[in-house]
Protein backbone atom coordinates (compact mmCIF):
# COMPACT_ATOMS: atom_id res chain seq x y z
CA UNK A 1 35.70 197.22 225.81
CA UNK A 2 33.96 193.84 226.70
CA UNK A 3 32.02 192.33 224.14
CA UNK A 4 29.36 189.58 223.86
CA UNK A 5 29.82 186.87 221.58
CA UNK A 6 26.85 184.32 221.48
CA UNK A 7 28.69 180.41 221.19
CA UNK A 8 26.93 177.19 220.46
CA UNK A 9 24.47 175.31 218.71
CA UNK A 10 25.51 172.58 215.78
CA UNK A 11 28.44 174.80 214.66
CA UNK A 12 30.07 174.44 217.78
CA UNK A 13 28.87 170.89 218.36
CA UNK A 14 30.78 170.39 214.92
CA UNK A 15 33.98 172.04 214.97
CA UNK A 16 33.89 174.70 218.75
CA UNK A 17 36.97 174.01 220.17
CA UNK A 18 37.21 174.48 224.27
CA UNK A 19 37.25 178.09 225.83
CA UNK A 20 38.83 179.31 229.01
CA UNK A 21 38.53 182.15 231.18
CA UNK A 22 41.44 184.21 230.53
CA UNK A 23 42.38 182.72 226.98
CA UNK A 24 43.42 184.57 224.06
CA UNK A 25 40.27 184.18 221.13
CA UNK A 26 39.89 185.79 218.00
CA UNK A 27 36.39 184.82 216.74
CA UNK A 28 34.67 184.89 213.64
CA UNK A 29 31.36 186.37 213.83
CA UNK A 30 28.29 186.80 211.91
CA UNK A 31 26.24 190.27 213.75
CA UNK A 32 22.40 189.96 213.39
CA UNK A 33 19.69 191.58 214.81
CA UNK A 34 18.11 189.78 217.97
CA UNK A 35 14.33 189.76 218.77
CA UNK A 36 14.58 192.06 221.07
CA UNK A 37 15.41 194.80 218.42
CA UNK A 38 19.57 194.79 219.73
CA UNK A 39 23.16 194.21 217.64
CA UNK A 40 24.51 190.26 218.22
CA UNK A 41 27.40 188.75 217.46
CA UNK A 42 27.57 184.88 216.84
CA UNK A 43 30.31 182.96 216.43
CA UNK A 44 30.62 181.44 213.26
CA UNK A 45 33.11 178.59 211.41
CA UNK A 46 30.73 178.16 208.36
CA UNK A 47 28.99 181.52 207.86
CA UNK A 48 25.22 181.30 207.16
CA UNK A 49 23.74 180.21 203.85
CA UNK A 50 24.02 183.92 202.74
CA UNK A 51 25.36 185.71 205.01
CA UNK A 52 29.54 185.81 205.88
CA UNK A 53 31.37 185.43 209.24
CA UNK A 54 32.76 189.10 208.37
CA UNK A 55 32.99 190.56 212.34
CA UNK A 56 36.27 189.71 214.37
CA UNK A 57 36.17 190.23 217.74
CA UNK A 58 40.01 189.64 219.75
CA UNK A 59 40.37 189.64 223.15
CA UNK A 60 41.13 187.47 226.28
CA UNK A 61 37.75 185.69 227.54
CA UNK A 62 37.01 187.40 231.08
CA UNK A 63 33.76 185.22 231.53
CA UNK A 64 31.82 182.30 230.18
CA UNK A 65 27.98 181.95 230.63
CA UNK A 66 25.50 178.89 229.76
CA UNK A 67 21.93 179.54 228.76
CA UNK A 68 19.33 177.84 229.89
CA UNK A 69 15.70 177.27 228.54
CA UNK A 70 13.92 180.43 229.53
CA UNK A 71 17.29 182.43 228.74
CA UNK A 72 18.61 182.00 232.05
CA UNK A 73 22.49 182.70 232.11
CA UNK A 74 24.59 180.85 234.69
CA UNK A 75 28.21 181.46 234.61
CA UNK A 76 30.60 178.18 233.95
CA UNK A 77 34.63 177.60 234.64
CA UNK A 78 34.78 176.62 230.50
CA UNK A 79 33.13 175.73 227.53
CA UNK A 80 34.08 172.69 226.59
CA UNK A 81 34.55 171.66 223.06
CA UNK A 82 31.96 170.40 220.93
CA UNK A 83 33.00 167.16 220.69
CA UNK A 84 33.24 167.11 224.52
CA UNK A 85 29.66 168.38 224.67
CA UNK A 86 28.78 165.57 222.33
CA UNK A 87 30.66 162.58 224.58
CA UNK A 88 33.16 162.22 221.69
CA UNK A 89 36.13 163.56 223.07
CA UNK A 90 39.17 160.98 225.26
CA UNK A 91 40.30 163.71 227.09
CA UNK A 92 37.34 165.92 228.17
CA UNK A 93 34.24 164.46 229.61
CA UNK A 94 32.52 168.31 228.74
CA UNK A 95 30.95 169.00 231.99
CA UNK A 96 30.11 172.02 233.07
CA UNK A 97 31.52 172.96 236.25
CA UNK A 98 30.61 176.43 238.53
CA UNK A 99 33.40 178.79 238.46
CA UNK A 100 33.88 179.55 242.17
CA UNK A 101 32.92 176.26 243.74
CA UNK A 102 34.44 173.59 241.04
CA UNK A 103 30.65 171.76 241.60
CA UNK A 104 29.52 170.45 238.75
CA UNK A 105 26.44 171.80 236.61
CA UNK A 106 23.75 170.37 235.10
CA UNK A 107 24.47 169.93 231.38
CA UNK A 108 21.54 170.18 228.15
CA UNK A 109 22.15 173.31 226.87
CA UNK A 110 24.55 174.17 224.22
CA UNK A 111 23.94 177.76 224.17
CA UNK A 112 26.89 179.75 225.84
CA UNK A 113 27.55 183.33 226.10
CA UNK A 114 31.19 184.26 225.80
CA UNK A 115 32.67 187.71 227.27
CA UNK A 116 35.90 188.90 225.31
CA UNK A 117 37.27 192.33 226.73
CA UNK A 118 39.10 193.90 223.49
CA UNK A 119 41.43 196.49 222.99
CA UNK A 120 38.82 198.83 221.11
């Protein structure tokens, strides 16, 4: 079953480390309800200010997505890690780069979607 865990914001910009197509994850997620009325999952390293990163979803990552403003989805080789994303990372400049092409992406958003196929 593919599931869709939402990946970003200042809790990955603090602590997110990189994701791959085709790596093994096991997330910690909080699930809310989104304004459109359906289930999310977000991941989560700090849990909310009442609420606790109780969901786990396991799986290997099958596709990566970055959001744009307007909620525009464009899919991306990687998420880089949130110090990447930030500039303070040696190793990883955290661009975005296009999956099929290697071009690279505009970056700005630090909203990803993240597509884990588990074995439930």
């Amino acid at each position: 079953m593919d599931v869709v865990v939402e990946v970003g914001g200042w809790e990955h910009e603090c602590c997110g480390e990189a994701v791959e197509r085709n790596q093994l994850v096991d997330f910690s997620c909080i699930r809310y309800q989104g304004p459109d009325g359906r289930e999310r999952l977000a991941e989560s390293h700090h849990g909310g200010l009442d609420v606790r990163a109780d969901e786990r979803v396991r799986g290997r990552v099958t596709d990566i997505q970055v959001v744009r403003d307007g909620g525009v989805a464009q899919a991306v080789l990687r998420l880089p890690s949130g110090q990447a994303l930030r500039g303070f990372d040696d190793g990883d400049d955290g661009h975005l780069e296009d999956p099929w092409t290697g071009d690279l992406l505009p970056s700005g958003s630090t909203e990803f979607l993240v597509t884990v196929r588990t074995s439930r």
